[in-house]
PDB file of N, CA and C in Angstrom:
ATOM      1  N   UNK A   1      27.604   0.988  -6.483  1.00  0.00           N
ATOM      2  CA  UNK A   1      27.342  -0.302  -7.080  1.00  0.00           C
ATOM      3  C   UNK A   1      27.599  -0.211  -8.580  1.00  0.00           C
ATOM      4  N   UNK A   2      28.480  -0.964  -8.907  1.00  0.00           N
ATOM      5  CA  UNK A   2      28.054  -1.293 -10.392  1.00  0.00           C
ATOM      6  C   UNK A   2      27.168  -1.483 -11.389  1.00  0.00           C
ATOM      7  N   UNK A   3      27.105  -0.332 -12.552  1.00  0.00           N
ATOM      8  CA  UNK A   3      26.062  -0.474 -13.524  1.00  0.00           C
ATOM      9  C   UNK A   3      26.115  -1.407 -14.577  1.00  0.00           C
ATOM     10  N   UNK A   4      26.633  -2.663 -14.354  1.00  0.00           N
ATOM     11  CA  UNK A   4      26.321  -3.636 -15.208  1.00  0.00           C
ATOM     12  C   UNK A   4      25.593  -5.164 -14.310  1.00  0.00           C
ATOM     13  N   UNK A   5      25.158  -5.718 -14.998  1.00  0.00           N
ATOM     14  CA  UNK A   5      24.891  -7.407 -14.294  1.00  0.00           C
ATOM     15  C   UNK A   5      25.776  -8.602 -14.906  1.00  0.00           C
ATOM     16  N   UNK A   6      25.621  -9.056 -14.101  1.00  0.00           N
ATOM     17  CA  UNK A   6      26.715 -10.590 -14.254  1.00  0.00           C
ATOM     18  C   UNK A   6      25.438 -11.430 -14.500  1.00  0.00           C
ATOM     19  N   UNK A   7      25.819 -11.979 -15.406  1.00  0.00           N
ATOM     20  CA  UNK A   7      24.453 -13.323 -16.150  1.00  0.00           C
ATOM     21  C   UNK A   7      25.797 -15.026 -15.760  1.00  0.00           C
ATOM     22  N   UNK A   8      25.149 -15.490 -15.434  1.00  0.00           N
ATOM     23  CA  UNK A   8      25.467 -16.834 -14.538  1.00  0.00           C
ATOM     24  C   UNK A   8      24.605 -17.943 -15.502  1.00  0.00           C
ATOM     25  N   UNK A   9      25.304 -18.807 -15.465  1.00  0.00           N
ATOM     26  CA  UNK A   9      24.942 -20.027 -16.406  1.00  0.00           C
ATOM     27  C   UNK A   9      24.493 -20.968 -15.597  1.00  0.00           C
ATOM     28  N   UNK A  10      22.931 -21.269 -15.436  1.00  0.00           N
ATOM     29  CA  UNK A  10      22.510 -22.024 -14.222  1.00  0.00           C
ATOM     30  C   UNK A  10      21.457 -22.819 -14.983  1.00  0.00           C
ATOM     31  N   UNK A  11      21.526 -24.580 -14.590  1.00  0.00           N
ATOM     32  CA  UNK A  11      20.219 -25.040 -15.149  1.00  0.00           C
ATOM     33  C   UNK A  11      19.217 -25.231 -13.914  1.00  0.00           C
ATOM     34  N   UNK A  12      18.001 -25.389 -14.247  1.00  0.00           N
ATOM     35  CA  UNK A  12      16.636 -25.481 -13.483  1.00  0.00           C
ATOM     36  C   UNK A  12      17.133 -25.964 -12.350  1.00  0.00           C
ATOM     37  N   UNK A  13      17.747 -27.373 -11.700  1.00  0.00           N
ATOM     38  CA  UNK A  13      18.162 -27.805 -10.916  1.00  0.00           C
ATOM     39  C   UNK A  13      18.680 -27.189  -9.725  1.00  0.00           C
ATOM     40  N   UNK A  14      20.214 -26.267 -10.193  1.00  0.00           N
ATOM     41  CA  UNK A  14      20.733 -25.310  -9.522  1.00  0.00           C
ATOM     42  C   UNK A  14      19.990 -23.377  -9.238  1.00  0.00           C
ATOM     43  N   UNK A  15      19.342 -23.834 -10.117  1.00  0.00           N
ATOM     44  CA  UNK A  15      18.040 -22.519  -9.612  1.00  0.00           C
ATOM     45  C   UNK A  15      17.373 -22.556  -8.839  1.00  0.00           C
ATOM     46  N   UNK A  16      16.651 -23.960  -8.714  1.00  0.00           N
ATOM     47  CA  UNK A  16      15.634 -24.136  -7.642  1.00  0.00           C
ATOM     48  C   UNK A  16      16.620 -24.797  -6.439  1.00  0.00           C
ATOM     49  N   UNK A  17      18.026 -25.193  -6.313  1.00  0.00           N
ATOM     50  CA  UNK A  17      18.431 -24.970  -5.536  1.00  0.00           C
ATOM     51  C   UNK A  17      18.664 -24.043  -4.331  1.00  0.00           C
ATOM     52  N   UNK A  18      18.831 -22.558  -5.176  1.00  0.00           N
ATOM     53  CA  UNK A  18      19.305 -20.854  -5.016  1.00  0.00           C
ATOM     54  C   UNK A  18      17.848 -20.584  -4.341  1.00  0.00           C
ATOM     55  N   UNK A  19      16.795 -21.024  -5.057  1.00  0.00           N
ATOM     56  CA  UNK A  19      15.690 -20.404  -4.616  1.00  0.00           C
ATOM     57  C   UNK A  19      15.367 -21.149  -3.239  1.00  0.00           C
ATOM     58  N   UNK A  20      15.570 -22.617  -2.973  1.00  0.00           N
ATOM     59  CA  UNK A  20      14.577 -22.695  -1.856  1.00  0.00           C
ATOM     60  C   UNK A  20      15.726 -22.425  -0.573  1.00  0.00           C
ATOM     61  N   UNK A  21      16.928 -22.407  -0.697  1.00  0.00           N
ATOM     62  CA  UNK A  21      17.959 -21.794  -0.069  1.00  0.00           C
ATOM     63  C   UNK A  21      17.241 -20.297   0.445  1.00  0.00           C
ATOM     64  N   UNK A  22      16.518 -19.314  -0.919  1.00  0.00           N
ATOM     65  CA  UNK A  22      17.054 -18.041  -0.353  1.00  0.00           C
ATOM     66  C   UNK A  22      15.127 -17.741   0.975  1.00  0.00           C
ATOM     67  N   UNK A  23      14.246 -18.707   0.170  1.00  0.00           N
ATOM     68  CA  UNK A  23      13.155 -19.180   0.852  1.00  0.00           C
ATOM     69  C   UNK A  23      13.683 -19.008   2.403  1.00  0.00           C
ATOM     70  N   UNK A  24      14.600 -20.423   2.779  1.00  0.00           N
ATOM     71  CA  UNK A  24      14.856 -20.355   4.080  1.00  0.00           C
ATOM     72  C   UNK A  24      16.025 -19.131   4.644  1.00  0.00           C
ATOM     73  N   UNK A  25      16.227 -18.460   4.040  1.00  0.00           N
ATOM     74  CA  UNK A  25      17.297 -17.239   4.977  1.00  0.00           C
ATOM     75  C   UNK A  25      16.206 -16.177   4.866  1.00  0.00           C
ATOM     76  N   UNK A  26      14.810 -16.243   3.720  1.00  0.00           N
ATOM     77  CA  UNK A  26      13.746 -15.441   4.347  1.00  0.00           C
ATOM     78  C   UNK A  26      13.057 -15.321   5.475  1.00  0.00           C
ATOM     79  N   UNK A  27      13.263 -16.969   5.952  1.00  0.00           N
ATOM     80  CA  UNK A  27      12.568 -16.908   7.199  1.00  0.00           C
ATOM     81  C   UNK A  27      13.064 -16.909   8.604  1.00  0.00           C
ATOM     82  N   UNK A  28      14.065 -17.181   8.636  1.00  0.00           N
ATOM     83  CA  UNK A  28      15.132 -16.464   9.166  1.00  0.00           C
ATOM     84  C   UNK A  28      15.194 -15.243   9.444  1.00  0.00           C
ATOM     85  N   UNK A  29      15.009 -14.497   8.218  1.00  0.00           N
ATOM     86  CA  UNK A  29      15.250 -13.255   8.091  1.00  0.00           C
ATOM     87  C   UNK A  29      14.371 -12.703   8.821  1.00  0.00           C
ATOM     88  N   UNK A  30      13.218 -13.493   8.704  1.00  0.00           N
ATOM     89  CA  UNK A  30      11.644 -12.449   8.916  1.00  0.00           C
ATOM     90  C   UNK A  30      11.821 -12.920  10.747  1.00  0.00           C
ATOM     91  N   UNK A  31      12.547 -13.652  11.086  1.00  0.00           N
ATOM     92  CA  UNK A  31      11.981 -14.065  12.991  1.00  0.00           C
ATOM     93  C   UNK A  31      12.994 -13.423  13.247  1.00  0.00           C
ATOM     94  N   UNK A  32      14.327 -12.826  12.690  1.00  0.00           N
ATOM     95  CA  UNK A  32      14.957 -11.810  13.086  1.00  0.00           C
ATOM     96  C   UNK A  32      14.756 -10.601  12.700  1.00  0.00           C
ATOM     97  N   UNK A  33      13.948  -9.773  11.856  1.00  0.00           N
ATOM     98  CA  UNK A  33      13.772  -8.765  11.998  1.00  0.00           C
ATOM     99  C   UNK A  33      12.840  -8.133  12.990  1.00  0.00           C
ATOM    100  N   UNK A  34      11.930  -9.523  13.302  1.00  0.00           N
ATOM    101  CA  UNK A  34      10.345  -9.413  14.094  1.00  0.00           C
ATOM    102  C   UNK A  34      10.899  -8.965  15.622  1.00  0.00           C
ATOM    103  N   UNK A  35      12.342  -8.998  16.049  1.00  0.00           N
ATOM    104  CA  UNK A  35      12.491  -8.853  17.195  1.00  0.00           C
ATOM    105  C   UNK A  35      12.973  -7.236  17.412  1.00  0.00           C
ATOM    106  N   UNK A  36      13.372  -6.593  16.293  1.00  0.00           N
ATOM    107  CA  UNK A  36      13.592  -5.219  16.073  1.00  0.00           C
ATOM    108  C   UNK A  36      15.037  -4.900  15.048  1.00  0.00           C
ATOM    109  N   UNK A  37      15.147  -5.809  14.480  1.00  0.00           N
ATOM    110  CA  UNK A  37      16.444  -5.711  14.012  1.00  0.00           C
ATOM    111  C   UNK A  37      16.641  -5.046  12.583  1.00  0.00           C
ATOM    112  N   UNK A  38      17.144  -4.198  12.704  1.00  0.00           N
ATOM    113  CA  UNK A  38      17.493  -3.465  11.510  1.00  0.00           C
ATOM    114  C   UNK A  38      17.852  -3.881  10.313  1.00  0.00           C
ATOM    115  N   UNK A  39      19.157  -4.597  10.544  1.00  0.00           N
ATOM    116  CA  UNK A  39      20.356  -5.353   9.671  1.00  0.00           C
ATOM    117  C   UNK A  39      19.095  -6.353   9.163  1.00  0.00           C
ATOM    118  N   UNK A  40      18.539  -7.006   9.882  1.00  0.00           N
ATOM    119  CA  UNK A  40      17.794  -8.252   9.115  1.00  0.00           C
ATOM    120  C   UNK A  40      16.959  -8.016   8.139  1.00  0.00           C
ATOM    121  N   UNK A  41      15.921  -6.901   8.101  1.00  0.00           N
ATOM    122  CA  UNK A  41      14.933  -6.376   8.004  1.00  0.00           C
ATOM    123  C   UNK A  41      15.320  -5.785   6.403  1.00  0.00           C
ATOM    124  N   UNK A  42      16.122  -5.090   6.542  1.00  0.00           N
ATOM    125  CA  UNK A  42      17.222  -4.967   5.212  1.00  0.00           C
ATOM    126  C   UNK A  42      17.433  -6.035   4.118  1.00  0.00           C
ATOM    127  N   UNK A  43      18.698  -7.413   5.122  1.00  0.00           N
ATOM    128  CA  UNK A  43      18.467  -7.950   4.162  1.00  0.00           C
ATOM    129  C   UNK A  43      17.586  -9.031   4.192  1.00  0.00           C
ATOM    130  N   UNK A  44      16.343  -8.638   4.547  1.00  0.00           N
ATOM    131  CA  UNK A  44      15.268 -10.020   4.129  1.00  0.00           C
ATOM    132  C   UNK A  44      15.039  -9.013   2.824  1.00  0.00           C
ATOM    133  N   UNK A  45      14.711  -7.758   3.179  1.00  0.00           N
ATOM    134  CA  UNK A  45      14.232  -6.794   1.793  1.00  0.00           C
ATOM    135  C   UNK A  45      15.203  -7.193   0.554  1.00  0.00           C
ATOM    136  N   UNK A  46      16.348  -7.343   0.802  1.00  0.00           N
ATOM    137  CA  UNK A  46      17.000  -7.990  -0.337  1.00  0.00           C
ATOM    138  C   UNK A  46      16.895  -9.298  -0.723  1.00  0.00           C
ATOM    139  N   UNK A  47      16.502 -10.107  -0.019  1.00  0.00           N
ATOM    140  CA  UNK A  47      16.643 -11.710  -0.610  1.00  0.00           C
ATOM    141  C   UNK A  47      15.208 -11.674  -1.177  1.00  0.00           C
ATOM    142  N   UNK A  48      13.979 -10.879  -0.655  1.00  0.00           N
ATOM    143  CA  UNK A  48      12.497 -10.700  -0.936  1.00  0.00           C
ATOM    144  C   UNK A  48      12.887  -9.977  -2.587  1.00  0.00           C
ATOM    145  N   UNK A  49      13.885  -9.437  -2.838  1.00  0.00           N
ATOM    146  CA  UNK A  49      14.016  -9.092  -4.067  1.00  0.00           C
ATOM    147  C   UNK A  49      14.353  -9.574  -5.029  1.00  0.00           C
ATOM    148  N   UNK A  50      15.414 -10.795  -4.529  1.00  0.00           N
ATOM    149  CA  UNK A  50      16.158 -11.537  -5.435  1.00  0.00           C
ATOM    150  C   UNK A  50      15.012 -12.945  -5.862  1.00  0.00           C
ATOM    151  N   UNK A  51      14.550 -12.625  -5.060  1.00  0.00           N
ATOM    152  CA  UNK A  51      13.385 -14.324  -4.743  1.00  0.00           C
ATOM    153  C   UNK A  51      12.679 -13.543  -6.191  1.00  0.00           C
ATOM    154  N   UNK A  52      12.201 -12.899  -5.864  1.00  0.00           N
ATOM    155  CA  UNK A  52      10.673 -11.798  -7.170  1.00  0.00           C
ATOM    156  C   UNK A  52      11.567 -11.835  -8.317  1.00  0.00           C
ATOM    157  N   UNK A  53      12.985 -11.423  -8.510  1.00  0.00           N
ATOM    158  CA  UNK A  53      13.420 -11.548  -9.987  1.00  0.00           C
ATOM    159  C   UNK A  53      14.014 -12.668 -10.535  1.00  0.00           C
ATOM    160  N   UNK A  54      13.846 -14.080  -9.451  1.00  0.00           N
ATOM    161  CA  UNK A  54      13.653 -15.518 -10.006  1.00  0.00           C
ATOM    162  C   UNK A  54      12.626 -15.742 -10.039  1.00  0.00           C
ATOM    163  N   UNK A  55      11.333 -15.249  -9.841  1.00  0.00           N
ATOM    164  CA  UNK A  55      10.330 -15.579 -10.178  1.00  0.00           C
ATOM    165  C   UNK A  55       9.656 -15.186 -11.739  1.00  0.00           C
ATOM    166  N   UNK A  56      10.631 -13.598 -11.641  1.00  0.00           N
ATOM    167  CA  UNK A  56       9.730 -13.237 -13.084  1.00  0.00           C
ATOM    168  C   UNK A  56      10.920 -13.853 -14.220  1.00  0.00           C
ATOM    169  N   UNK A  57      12.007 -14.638 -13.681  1.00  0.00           N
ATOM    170  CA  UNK A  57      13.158 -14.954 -14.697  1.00  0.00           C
ATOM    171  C   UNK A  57      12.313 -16.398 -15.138  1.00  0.00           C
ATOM    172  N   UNK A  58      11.581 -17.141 -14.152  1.00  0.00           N
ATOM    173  CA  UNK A  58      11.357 -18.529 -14.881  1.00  0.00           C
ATOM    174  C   UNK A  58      10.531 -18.305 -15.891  1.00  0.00           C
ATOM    175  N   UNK A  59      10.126 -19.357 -16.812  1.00  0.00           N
ATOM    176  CA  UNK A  59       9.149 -19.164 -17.873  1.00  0.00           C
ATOM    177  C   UNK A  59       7.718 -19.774 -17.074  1.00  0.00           C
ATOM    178  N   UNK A  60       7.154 -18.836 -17.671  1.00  0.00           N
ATOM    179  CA  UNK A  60       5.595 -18.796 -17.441  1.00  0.00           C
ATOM    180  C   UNK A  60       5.041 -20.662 -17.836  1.00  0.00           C
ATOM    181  N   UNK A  61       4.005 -20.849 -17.046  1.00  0.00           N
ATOM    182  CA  UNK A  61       4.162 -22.281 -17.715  1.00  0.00           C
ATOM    183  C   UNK A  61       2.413 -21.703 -18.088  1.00  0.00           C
ATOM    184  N   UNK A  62       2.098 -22.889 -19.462  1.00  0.00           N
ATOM    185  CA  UNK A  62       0.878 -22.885 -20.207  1.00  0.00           C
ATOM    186  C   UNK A  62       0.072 -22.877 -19.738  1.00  0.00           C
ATOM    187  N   UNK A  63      -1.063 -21.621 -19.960  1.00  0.00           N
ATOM    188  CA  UNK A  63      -1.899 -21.837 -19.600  1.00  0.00           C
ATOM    189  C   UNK A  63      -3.168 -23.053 -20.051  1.00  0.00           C
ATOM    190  N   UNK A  64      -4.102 -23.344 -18.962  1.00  0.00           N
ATOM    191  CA  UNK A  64      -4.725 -24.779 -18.964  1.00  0.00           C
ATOM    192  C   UNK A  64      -5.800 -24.427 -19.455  1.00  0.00           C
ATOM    193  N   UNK A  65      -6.231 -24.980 -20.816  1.00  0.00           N
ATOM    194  CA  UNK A  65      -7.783 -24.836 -20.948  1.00  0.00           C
ATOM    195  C   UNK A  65      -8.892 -24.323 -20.079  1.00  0.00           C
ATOM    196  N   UNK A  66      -9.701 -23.847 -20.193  1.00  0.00           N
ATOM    197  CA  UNK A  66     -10.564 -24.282 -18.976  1.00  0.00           C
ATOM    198  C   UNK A  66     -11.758 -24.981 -19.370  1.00  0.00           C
ATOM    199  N   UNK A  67     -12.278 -25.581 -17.907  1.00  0.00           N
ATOM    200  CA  UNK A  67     -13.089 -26.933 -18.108  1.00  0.00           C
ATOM    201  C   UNK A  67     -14.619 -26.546 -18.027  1.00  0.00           C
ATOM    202  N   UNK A  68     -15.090 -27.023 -19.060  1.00  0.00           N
ATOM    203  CA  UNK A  68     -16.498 -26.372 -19.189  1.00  0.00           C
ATOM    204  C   UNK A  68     -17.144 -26.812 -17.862  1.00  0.00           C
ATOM    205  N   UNK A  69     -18.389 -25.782 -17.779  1.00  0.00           N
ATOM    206  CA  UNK A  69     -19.238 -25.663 -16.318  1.00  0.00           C
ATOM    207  C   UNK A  69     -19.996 -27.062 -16.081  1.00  0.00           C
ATOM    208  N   UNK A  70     -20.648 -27.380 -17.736  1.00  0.00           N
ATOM    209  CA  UNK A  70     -21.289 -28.681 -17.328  1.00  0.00           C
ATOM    210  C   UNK A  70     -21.845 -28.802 -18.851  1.00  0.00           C
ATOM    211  N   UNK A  71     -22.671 -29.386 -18.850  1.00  0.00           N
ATOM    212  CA  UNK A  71     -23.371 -30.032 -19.986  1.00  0.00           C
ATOM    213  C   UNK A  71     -24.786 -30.379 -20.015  1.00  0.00           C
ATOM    214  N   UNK A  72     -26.140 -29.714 -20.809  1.00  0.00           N
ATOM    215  CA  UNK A  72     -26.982 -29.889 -20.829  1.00  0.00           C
ATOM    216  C   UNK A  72     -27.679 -29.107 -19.698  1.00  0.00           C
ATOM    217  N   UNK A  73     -29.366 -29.752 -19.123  1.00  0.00           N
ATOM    218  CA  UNK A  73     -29.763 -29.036 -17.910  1.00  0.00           C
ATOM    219  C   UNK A  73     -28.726 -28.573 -16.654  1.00  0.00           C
ATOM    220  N   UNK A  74     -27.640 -29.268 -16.542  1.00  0.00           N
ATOM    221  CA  UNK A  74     -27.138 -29.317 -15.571  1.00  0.00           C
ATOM    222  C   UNK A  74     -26.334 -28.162 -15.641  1.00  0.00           C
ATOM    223  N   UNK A  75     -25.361 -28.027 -16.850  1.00  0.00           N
ATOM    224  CA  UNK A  75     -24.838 -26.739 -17.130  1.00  0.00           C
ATOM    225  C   UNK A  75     -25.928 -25.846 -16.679  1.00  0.00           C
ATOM    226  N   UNK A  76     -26.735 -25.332 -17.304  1.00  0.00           N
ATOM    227  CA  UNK A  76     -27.611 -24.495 -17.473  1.00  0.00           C
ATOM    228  C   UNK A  76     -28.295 -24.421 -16.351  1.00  0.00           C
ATOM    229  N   UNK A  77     -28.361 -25.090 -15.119  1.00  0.00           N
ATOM    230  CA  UNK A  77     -29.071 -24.589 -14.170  1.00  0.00           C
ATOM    231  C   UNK A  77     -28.117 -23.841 -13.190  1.00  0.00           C
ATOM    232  N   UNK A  78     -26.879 -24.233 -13.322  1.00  0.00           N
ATOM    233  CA  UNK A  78     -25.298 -24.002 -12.985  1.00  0.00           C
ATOM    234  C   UNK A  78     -25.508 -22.238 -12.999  1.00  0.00           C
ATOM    235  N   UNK A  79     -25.659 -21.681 -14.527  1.00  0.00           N
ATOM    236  CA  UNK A  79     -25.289 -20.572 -15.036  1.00  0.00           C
ATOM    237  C   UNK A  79     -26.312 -19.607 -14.390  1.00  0.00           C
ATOM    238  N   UNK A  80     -27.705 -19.976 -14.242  1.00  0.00           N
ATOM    239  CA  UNK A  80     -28.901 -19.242 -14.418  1.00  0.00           C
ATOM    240  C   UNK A  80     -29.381 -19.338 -12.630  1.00  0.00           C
ATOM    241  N   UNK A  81     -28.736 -20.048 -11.696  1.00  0.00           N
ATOM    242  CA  UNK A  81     -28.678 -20.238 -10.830  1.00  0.00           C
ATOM    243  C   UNK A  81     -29.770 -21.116 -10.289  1.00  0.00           C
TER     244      UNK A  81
END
């Protein structure tokens, strides 16, 4: 295999295209390997790979405040049980 990568010019659209595409040849993948199949089992292990390094390629989205427990007695009986 070649030691370099090919970088592809893709917007969000055509990504989440690729992805829910490779979603369904996972599952596929997975009711054909479940019957004993080698070849499948393989490449679900590969599309299970490619899926994980579009996952860690998207950007993280913001994290959300978090929402206080409560307010007053009510908090406080919340905390103290």
């Amino acid at each position: 295999m070649n030691d370099f990568q090919n970088k592809l010019d893709l917007n969000q659209s055509q990504l989440e295209v690729i992805e829910a595409a490779l979603h369904t040849q996972s599952k596929i993948l997975n009711v054909q390997a479940s019957t004993g199949s080698r070849a499948a089992r393989t490449k679900l292990n590969e599309v299970k790979t490619v899926l994980a390094q579009i996952a860690q390629a998207k950007t993280p989205e913001p994290m959300k405040p978090c929402a206080r427990i409560g307010s007053g007695w009510l908090g406080m009986s919340r905390i103290f049980g």
